[in-house]
N, C-alpha and C. Protein backbone atom coordinates (compact mmCIF):
# COMPACT_ATOMS: atom_id res chain seq x y z
N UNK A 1 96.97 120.96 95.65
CA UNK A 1 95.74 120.21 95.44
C UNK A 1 94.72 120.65 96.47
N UNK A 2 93.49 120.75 96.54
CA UNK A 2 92.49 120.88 96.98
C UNK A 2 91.59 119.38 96.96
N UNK A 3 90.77 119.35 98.57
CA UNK A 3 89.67 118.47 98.19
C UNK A 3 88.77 119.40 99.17
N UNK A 4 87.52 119.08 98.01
CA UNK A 4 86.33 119.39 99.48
C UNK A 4 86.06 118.50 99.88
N UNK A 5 85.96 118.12 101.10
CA UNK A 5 85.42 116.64 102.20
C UNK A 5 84.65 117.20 102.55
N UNK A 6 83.54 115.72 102.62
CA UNK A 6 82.02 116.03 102.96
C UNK A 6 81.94 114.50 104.04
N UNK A 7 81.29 114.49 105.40
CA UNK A 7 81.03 113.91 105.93
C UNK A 7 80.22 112.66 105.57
N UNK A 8 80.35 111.59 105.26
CA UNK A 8 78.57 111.26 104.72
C UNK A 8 78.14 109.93 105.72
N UNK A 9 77.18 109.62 105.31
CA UNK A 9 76.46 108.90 105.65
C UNK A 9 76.67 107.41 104.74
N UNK A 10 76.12 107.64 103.41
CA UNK A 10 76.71 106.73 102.41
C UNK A 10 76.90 108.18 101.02
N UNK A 11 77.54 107.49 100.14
CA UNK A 11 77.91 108.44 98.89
C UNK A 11 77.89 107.20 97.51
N UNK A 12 77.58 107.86 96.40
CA UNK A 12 77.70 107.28 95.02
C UNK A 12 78.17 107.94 94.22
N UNK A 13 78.93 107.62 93.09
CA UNK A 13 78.64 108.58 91.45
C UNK A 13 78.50 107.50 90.19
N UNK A 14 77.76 108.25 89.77
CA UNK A 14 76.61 107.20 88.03
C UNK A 14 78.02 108.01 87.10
N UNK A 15 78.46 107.43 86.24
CA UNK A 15 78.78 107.57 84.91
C UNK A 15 77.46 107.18 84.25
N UNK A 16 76.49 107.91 83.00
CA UNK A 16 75.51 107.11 82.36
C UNK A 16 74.61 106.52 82.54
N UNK A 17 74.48 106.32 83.94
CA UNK A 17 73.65 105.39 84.74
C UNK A 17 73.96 104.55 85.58
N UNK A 18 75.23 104.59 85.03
CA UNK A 18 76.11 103.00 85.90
C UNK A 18 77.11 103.65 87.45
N UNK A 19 76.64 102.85 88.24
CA UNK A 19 77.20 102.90 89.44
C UNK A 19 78.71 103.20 89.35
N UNK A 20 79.59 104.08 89.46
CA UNK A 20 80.87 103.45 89.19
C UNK A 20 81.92 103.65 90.67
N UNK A 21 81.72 103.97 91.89
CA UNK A 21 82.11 104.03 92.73
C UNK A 21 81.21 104.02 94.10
N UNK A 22 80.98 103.59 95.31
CA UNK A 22 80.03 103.84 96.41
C UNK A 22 80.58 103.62 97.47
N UNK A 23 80.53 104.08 98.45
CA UNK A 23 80.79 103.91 99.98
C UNK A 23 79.77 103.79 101.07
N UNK A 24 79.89 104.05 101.99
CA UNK A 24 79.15 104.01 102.63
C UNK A 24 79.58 104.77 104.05
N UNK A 25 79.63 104.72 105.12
CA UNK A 25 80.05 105.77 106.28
C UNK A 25 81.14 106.09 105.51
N UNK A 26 81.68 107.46 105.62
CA UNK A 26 83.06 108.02 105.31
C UNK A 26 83.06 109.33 104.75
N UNK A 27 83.98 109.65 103.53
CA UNK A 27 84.57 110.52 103.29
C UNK A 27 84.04 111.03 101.80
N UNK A 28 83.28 111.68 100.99
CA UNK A 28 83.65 112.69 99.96
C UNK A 28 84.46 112.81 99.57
N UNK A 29 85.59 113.05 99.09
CA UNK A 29 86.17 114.11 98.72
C UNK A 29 86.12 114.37 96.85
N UNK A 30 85.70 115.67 96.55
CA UNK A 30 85.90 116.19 95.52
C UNK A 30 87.40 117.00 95.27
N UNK A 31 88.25 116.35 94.53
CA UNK A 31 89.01 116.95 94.15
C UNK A 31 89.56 117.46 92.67
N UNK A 32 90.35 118.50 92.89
CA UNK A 32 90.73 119.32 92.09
C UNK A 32 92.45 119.55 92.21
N UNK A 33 92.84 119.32 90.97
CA UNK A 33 94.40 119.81 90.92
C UNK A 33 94.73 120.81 90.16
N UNK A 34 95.78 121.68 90.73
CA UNK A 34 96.24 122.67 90.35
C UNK A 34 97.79 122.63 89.17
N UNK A 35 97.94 123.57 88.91
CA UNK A 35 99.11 123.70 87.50
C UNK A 35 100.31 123.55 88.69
N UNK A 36 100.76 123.84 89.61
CA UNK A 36 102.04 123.80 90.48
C UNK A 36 101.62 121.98 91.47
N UNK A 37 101.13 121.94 91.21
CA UNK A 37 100.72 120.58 92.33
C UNK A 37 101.91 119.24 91.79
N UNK A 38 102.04 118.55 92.61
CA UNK A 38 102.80 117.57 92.28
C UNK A 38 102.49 115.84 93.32
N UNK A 39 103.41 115.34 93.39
CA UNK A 39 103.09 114.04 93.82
C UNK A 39 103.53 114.36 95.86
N UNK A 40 104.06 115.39 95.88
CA UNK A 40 104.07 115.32 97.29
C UNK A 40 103.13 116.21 97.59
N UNK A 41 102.71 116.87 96.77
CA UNK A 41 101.33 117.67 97.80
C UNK A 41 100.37 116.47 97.36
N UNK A 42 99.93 115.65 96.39
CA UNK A 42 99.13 114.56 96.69
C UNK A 42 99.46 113.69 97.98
N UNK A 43 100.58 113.28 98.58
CA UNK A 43 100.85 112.50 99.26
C UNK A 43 100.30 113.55 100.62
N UNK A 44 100.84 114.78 100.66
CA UNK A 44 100.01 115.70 102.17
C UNK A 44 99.00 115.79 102.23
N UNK A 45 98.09 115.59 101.04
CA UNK A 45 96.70 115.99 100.83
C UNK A 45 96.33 114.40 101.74
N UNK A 46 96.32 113.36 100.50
CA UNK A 46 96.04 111.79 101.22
C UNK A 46 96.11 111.80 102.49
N UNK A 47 97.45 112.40 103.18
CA UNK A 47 97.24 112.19 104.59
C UNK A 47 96.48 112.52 105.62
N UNK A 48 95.95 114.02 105.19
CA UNK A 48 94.75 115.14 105.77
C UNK A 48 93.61 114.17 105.47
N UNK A 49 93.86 113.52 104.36
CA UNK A 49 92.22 112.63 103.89
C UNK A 49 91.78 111.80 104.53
N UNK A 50 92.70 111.00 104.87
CA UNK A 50 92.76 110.23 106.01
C UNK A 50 92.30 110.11 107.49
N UNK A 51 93.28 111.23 108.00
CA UNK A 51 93.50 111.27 109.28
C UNK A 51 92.89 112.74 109.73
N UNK A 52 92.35 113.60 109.09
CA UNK A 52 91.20 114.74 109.36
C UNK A 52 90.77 114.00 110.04
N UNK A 53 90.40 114.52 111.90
CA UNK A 53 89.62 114.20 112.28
C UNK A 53 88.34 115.15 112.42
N UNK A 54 87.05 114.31 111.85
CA UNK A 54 85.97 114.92 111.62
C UNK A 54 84.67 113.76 111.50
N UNK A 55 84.84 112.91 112.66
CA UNK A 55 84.10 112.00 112.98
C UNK A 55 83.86 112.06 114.44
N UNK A 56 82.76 111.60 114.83
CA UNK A 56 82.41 111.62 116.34
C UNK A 56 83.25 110.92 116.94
N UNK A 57 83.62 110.73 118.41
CA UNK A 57 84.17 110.15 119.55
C UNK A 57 83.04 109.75 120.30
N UNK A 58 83.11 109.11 121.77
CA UNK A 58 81.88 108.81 122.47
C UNK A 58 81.68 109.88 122.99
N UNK A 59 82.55 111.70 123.37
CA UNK A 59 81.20 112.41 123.64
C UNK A 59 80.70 113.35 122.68
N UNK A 60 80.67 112.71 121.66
CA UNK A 60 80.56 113.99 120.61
C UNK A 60 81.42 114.82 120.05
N UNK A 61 82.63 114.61 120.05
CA UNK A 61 83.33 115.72 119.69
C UNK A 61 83.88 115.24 118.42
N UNK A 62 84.35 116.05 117.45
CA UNK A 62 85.25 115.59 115.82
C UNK A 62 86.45 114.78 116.29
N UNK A 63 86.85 113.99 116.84
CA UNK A 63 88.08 113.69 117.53
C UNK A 63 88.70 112.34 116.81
N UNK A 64 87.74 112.13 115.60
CA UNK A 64 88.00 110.70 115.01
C UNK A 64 88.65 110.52 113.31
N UNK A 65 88.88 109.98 113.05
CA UNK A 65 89.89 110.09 111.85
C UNK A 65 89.10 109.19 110.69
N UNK A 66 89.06 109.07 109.69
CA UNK A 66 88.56 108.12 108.81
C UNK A 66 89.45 106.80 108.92
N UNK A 67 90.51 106.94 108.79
CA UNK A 67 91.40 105.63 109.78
C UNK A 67 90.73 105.01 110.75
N UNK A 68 90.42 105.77 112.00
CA UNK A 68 90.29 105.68 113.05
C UNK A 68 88.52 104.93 112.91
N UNK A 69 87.49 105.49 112.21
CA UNK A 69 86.52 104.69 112.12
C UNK A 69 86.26 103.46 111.16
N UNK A 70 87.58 103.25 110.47
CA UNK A 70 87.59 102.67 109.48
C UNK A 70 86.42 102.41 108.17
N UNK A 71 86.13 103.83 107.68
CA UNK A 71 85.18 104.21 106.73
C UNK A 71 85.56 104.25 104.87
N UNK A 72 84.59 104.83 104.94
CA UNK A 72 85.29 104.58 103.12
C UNK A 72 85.68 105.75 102.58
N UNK A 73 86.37 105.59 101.11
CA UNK A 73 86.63 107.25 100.54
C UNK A 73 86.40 106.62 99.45
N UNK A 74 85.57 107.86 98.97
CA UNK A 74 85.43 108.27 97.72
C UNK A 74 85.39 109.49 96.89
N UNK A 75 86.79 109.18 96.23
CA UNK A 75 87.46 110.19 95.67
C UNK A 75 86.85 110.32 94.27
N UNK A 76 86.29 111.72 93.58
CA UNK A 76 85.83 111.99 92.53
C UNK A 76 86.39 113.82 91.71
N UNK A 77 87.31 113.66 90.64
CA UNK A 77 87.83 114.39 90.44
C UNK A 77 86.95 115.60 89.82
N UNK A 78 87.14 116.59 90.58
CA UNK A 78 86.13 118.30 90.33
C UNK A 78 87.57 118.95 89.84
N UNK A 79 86.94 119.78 88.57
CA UNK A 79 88.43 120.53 88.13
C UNK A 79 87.84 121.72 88.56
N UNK A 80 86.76 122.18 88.69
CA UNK A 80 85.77 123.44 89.03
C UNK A 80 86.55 124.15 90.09
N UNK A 81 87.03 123.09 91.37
CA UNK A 81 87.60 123.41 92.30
C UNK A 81 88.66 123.85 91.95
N UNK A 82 89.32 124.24 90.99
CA UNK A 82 90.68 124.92 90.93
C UNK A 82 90.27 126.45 89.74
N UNK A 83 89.23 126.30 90.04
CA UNK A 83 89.16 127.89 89.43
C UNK A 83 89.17 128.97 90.34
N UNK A 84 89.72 129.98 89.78
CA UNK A 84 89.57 131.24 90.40
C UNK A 84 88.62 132.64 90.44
N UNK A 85 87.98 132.55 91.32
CA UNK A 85 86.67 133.43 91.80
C UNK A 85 86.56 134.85 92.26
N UNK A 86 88.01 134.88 92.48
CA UNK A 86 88.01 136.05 92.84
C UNK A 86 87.66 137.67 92.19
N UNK A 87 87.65 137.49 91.10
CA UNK A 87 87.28 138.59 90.52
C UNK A 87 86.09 138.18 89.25
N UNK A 88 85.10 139.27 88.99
CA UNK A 88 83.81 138.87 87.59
C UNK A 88 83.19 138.06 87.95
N UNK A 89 82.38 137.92 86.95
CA UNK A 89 81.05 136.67 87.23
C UNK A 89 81.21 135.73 86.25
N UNK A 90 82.58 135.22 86.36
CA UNK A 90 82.93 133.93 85.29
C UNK A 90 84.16 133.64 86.02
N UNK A 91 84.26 132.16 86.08
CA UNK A 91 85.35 131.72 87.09
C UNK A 91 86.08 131.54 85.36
N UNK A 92 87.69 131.54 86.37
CA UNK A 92 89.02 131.65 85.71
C UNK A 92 89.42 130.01 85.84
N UNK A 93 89.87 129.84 84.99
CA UNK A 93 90.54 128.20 85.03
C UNK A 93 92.51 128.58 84.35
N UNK A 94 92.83 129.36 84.81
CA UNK A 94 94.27 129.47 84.56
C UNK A 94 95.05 128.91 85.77
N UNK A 95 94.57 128.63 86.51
CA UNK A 95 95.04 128.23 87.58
C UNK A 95 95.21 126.60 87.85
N UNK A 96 94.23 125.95 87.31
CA UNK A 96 94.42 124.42 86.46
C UNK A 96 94.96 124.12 86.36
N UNK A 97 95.26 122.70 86.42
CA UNK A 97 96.23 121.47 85.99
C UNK A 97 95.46 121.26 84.53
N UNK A 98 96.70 120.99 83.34
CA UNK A 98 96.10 120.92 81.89
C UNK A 98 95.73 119.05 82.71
N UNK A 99 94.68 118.70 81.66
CA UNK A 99 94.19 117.41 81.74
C UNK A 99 95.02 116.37 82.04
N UNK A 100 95.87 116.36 80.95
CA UNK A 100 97.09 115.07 81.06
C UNK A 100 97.31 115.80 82.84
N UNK A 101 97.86 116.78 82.87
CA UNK A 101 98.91 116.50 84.43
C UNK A 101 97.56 116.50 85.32
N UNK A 102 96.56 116.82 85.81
CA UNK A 102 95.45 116.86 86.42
C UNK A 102 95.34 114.70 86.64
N UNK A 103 94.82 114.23 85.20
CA UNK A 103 94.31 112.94 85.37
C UNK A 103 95.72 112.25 85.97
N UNK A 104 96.84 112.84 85.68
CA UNK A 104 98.21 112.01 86.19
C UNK A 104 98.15 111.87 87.76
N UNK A 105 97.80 113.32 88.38
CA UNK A 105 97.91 113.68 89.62
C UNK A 105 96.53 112.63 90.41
N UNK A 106 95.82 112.90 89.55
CA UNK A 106 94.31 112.28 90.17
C UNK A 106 94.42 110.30 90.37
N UNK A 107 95.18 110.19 89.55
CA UNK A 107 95.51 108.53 89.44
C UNK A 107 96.37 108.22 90.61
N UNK A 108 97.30 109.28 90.72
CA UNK A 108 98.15 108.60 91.60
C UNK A 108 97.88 109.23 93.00
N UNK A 109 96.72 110.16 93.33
CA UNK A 109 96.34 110.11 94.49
C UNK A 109 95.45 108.70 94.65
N UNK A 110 94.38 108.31 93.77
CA UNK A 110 93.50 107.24 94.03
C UNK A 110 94.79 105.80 93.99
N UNK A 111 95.67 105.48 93.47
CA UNK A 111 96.68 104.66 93.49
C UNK A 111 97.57 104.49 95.25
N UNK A 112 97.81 105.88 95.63
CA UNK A 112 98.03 105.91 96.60
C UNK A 112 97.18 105.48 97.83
N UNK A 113 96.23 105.79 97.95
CA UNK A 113 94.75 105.83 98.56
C UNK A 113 94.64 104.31 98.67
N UNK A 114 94.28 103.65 97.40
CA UNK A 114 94.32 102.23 97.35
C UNK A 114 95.10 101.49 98.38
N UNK A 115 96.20 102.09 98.00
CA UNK A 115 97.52 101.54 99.22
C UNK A 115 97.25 101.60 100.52
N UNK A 116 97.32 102.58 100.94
CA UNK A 116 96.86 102.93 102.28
C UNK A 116 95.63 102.22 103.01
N UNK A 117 94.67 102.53 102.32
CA UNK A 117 93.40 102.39 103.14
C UNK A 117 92.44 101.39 102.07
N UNK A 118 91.65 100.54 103.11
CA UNK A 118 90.77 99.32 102.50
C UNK A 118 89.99 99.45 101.77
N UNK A 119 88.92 100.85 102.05
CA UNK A 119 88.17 100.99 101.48
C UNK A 119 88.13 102.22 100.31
N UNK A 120 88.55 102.68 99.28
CA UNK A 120 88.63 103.51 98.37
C UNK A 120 87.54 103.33 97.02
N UNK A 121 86.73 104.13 96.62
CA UNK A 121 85.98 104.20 95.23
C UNK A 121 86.55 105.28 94.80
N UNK A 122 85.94 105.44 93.51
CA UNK A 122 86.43 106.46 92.56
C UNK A 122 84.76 106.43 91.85
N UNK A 123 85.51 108.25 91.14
CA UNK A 123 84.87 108.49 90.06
C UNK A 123 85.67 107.84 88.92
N UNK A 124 85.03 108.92 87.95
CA UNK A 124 86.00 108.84 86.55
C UNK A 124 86.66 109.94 85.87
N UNK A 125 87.64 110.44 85.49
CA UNK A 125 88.30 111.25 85.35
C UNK A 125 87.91 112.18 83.88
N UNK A 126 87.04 113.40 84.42
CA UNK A 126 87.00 113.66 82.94
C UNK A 126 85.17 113.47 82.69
N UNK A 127 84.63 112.68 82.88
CA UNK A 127 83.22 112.05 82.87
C UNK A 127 82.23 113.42 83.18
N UNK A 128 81.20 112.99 82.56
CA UNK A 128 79.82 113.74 83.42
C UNK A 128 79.60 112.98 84.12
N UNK A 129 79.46 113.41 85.88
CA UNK A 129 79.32 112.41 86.44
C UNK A 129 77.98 113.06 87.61
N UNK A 130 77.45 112.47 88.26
CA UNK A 130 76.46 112.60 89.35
C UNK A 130 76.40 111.53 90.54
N UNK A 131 76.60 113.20 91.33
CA UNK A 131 77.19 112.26 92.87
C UNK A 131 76.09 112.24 93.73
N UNK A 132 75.70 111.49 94.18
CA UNK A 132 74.73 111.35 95.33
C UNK A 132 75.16 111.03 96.69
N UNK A 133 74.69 111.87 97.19
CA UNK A 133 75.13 111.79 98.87
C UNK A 133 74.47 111.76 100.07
N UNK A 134 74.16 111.30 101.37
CA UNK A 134 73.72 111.38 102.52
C UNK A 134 74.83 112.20 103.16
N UNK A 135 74.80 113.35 103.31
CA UNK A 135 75.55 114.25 103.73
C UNK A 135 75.54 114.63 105.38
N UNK A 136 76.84 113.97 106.48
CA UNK A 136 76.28 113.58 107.83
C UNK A 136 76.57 115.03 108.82
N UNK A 137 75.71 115.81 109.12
CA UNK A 137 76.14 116.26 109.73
C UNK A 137 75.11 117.48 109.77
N UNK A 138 75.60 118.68 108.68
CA UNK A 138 76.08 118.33 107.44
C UNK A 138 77.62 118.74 107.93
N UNK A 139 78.59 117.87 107.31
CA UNK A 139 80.09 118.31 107.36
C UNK A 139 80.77 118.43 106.79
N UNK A 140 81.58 119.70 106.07
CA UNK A 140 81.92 120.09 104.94
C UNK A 140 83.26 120.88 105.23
N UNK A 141 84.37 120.46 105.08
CA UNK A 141 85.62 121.38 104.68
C UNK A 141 86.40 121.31 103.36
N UNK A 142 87.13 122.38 103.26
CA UNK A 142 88.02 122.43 102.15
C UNK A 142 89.50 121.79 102.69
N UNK A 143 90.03 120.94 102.20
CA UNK A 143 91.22 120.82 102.38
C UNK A 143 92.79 121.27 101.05
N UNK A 144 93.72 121.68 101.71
CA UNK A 144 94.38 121.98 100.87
C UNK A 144 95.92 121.74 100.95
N UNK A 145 96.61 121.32 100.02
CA UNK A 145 98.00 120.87 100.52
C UNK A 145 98.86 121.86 99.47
C-alpha cells in the first residue's frame, strides 16, 4: 500500500457538493492499494500514519507524531497512486488492486484507523471526489508498506 501524506493545516473532500469528510490540523493521506497488498501491510502502513513524525516540536524540528499532536486523518482513496510510470506517456494500472480487493483493503484501513485514533474522516471509495487543502509547510511524503 502506498499513501501520500500531506501536512495540513485543515483538509476537506465534496462528493457532489456535499462535505463528506474534514479535519482540521493533521494528516492527508491519499491512498492507493496495490494487487499483492493485504491486511498487514494496511496495519504497517496505519502505523507510519500515525506515528510519522512530521510535526513541529518546540524547536522546530519534525520530531512529532500525529498521535503525539493529537490531529486528524483524513484518509481518501487515490487508485492513480498505484500506477506505474515508469515507462511511455500513459501510466500503467496493472499493478492495481481490482476494485472489490482495493475498496476491501481501503475499508479496513479506515476501520482500523477508526480504532486507533479519535479523529478519522474519509473520502468515498470509487467517487469523483475534490479535496481541498491548507497544505502546512508545504509537507509532503510518500509512504509505503
Amino acid at each position: 500500500m502506498k499513501a501520500l501524506i500531506q501536512r495540513v493545516r485543515q483538509a476537506r473532500v465534496e462528493v457532489a457538493g456535499e462535505v463528506v469528510g474534514a479535519i482540521d490540523q493533521g494528516l492527508l493521506a491519499l491512498v492507493g492499494v496495490e494487487r499483492e497488498d493485504d491486511p498487514t501491510r494496511a496495519d504497517k502502513l496505519l502505523h507510519k500514519l500515525l506515528n510519522y513524525r512530521v510535526f513541529s516540536d518546540d524547536q522546530h524540528r519534525m520530531n512529532r507524531s500525529l498521535q503525539d499532536i493529537g490531529g486528524g486523518l483524513l484518509l481518501v482513496s487515490q487508485f492513480t497512486l498505484a500506477a506505474d510510470t515508469r515507462s511511455g506517456l500513459r501510466p500503467s494500472f496493472s499493478s492495481a488492486a481490482p476494485p472489490a480487493h482495493g475498496e476491501a483493503l481501503y475499508d479496513y484501513l479506515l476501520a482500523q484507523a477508526r480504532q486507533r485514533h479519535p479523529q478519522v474522516a474519509c473520502g468515498r471509495f470509487g467517487a469523483d471526489m475534490q479535496v481541498h487543502l491548507i497544505n502546512d509547510g508545504p509537507v509532503t511524503f510518500l509512504l509505503e508498506s
